[in-house]
N, C-alpha and C. Protein backbone atom coordinates (compact mmCIF):
# COMPACT_ATOMS: atom_id res chain seq x y z
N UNK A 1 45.27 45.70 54.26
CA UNK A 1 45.54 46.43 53.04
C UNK A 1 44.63 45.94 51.91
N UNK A 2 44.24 44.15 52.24
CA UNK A 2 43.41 44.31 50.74
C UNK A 2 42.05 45.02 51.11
N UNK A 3 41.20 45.10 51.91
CA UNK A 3 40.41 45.86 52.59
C UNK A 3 40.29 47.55 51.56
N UNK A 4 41.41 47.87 52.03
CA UNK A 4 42.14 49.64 51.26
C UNK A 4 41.86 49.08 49.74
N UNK A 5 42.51 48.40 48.86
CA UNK A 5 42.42 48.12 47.33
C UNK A 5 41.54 48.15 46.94
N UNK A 6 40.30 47.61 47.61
CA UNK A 6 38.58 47.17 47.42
C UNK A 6 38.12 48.94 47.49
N UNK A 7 38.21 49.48 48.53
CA UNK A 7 37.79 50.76 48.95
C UNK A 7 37.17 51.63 48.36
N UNK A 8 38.56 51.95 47.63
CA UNK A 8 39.45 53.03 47.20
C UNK A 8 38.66 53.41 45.72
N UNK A 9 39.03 52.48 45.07
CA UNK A 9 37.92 52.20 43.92
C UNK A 9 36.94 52.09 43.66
N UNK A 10 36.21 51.78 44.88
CA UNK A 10 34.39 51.84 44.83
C UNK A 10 34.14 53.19 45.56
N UNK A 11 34.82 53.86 46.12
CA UNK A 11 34.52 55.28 46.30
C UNK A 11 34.48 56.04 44.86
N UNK A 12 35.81 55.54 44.28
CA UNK A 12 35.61 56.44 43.17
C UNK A 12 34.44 56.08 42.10
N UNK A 13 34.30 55.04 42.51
CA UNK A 13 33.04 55.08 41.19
C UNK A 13 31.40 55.61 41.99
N UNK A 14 31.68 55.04 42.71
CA UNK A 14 30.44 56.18 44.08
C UNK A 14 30.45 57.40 44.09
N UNK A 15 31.25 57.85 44.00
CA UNK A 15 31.14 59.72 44.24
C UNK A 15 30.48 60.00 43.44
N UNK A 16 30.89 59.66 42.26
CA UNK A 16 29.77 60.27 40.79
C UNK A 16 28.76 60.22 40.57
N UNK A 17 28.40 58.92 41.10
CA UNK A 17 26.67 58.15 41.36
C UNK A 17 25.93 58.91 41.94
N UNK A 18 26.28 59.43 43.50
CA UNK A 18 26.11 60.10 44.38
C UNK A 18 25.77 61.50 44.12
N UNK A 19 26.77 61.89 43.10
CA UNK A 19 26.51 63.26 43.01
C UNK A 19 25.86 63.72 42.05
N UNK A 20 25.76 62.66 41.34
CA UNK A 20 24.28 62.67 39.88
C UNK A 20 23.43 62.58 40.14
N UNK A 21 22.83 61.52 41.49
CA UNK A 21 21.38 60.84 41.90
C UNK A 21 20.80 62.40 42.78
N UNK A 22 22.08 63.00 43.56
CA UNK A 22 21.37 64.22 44.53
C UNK A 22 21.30 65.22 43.78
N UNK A 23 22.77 65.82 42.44
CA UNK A 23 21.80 66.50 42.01
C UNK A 23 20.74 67.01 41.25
N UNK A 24 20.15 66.47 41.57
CA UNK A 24 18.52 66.51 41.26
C UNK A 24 18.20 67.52 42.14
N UNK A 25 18.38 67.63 43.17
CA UNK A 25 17.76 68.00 44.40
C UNK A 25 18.88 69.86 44.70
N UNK A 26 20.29 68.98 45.44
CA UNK A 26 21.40 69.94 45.55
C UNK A 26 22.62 69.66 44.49
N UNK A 27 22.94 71.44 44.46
CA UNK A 27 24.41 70.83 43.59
C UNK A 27 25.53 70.98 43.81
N UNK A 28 25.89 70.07 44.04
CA UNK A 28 27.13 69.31 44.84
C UNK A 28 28.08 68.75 43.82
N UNK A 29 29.52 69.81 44.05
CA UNK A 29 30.55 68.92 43.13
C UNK A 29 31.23 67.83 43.47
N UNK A 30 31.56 66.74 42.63
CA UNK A 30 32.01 65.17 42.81
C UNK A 30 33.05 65.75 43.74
N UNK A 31 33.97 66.48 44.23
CA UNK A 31 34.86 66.40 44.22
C UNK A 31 34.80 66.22 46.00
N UNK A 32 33.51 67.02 45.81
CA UNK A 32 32.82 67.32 47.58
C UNK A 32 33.05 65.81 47.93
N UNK A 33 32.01 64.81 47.31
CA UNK A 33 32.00 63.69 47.70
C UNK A 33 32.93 62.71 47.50
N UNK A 34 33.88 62.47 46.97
CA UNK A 34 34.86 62.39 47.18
C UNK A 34 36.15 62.07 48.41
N UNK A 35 35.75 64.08 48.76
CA UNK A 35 36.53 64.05 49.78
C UNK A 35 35.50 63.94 51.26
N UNK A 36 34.53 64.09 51.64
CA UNK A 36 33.44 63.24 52.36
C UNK A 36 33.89 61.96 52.40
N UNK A 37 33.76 61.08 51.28
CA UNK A 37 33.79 59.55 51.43
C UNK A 37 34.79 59.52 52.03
N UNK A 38 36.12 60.09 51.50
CA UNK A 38 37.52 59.91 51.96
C UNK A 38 37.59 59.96 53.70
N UNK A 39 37.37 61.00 53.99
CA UNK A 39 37.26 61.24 55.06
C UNK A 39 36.28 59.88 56.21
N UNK A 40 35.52 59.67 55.77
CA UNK A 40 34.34 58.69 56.56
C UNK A 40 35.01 57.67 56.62
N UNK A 41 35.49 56.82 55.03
CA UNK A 41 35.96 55.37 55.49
C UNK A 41 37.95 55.29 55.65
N UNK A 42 38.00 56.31 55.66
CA UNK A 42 39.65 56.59 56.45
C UNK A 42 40.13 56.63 57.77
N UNK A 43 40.99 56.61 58.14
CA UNK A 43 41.42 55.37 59.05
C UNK A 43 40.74 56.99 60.59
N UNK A 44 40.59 58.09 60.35
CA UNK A 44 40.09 58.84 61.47
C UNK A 44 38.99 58.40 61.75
N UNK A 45 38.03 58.15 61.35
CA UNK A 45 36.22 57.64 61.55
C UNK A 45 36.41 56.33 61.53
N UNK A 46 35.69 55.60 60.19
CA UNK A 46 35.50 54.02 60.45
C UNK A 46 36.95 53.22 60.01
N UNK A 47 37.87 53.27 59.43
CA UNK A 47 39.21 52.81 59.81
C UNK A 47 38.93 51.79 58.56
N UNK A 48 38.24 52.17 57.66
CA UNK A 48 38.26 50.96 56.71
C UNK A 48 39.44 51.31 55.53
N UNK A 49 39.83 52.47 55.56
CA UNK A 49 41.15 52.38 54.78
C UNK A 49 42.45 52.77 55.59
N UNK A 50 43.25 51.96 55.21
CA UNK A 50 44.44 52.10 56.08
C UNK A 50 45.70 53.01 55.15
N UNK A 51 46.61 53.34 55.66
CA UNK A 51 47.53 54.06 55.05
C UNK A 51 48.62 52.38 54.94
N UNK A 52 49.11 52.74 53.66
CA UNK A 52 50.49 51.49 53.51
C UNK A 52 50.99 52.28 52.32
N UNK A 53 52.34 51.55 51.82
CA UNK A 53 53.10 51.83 50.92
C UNK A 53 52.17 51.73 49.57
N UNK A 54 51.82 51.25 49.19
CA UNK A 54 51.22 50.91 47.85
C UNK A 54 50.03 52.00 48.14
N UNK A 55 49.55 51.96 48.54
CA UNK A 55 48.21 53.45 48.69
C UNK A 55 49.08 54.62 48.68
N UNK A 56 50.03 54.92 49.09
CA UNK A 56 51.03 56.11 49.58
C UNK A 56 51.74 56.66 47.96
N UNK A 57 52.01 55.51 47.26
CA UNK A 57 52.18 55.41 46.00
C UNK A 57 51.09 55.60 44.94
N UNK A 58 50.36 55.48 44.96
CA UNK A 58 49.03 55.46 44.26
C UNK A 58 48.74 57.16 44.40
N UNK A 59 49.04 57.42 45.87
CA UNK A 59 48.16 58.94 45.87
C UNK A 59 49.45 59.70 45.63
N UNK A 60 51.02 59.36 45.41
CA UNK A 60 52.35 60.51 44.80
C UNK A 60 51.62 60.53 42.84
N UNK A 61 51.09 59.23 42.24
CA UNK A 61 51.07 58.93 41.15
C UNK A 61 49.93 60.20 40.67
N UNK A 62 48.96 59.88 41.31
CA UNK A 62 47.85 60.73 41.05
C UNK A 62 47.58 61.95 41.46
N UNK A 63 48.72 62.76 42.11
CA UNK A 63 48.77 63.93 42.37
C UNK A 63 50.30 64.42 41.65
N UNK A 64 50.70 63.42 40.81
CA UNK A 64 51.59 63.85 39.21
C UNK A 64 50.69 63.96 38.12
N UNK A 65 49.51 63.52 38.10
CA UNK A 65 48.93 63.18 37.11
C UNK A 65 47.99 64.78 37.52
N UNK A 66 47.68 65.25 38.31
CA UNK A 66 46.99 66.20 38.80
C UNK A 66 47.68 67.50 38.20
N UNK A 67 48.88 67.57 38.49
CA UNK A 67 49.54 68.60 38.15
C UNK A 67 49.88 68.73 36.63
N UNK A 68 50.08 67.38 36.00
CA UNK A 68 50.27 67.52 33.75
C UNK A 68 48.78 68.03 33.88
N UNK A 69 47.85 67.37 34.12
CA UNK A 69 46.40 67.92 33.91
C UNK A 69 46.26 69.05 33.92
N UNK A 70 46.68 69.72 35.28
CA UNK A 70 47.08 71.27 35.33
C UNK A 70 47.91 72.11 34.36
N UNK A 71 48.69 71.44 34.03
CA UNK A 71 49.92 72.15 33.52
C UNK A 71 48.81 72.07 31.74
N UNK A 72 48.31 71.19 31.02
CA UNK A 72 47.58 71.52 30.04
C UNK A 72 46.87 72.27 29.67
N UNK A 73 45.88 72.69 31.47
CA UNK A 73 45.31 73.86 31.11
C UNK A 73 45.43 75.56 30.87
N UNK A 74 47.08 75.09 31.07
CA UNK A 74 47.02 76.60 31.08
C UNK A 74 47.45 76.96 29.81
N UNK A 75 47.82 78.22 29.50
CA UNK A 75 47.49 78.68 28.12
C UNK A 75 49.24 79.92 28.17
């Protein structure tokens, strides 16, 4: 699990990097990469993030926080 804590967070600051440095080239939304990274270092491919309680919590928190975000934009 501390493995997952380390991860999780350097994806997110990677995606953006990633998707600023390429587009130059293609344009690709963060959100793509993101869910790419997610996918690659999650526990189906290279297994470097694991599922546990405290990650499980983290992603109920931030998919509340997804939905006020939502709920602001509307009019």
């Amino acid at each position: 699990m501390d493995l997952t804590l380390l991860v999780i967070p350097l994806l997110a600051v990677l995606a953006p990097v990633a998707a600023r440095v390429l587009g130059r080239w293609v344009r690709i939304p963060v959100v793509v990469f993101e869910l790419v990274l997610g996918i690659i270092v999650g526990p189906s491919v290279l297994g470097w993030a694991q599922p546990a309680d405290f990650v499980h919590t983290l992603s109920q928190f931030g998919l509340a926080m997804l939905f006020f975000v939502a709920g602001t934009e509307i009019e």
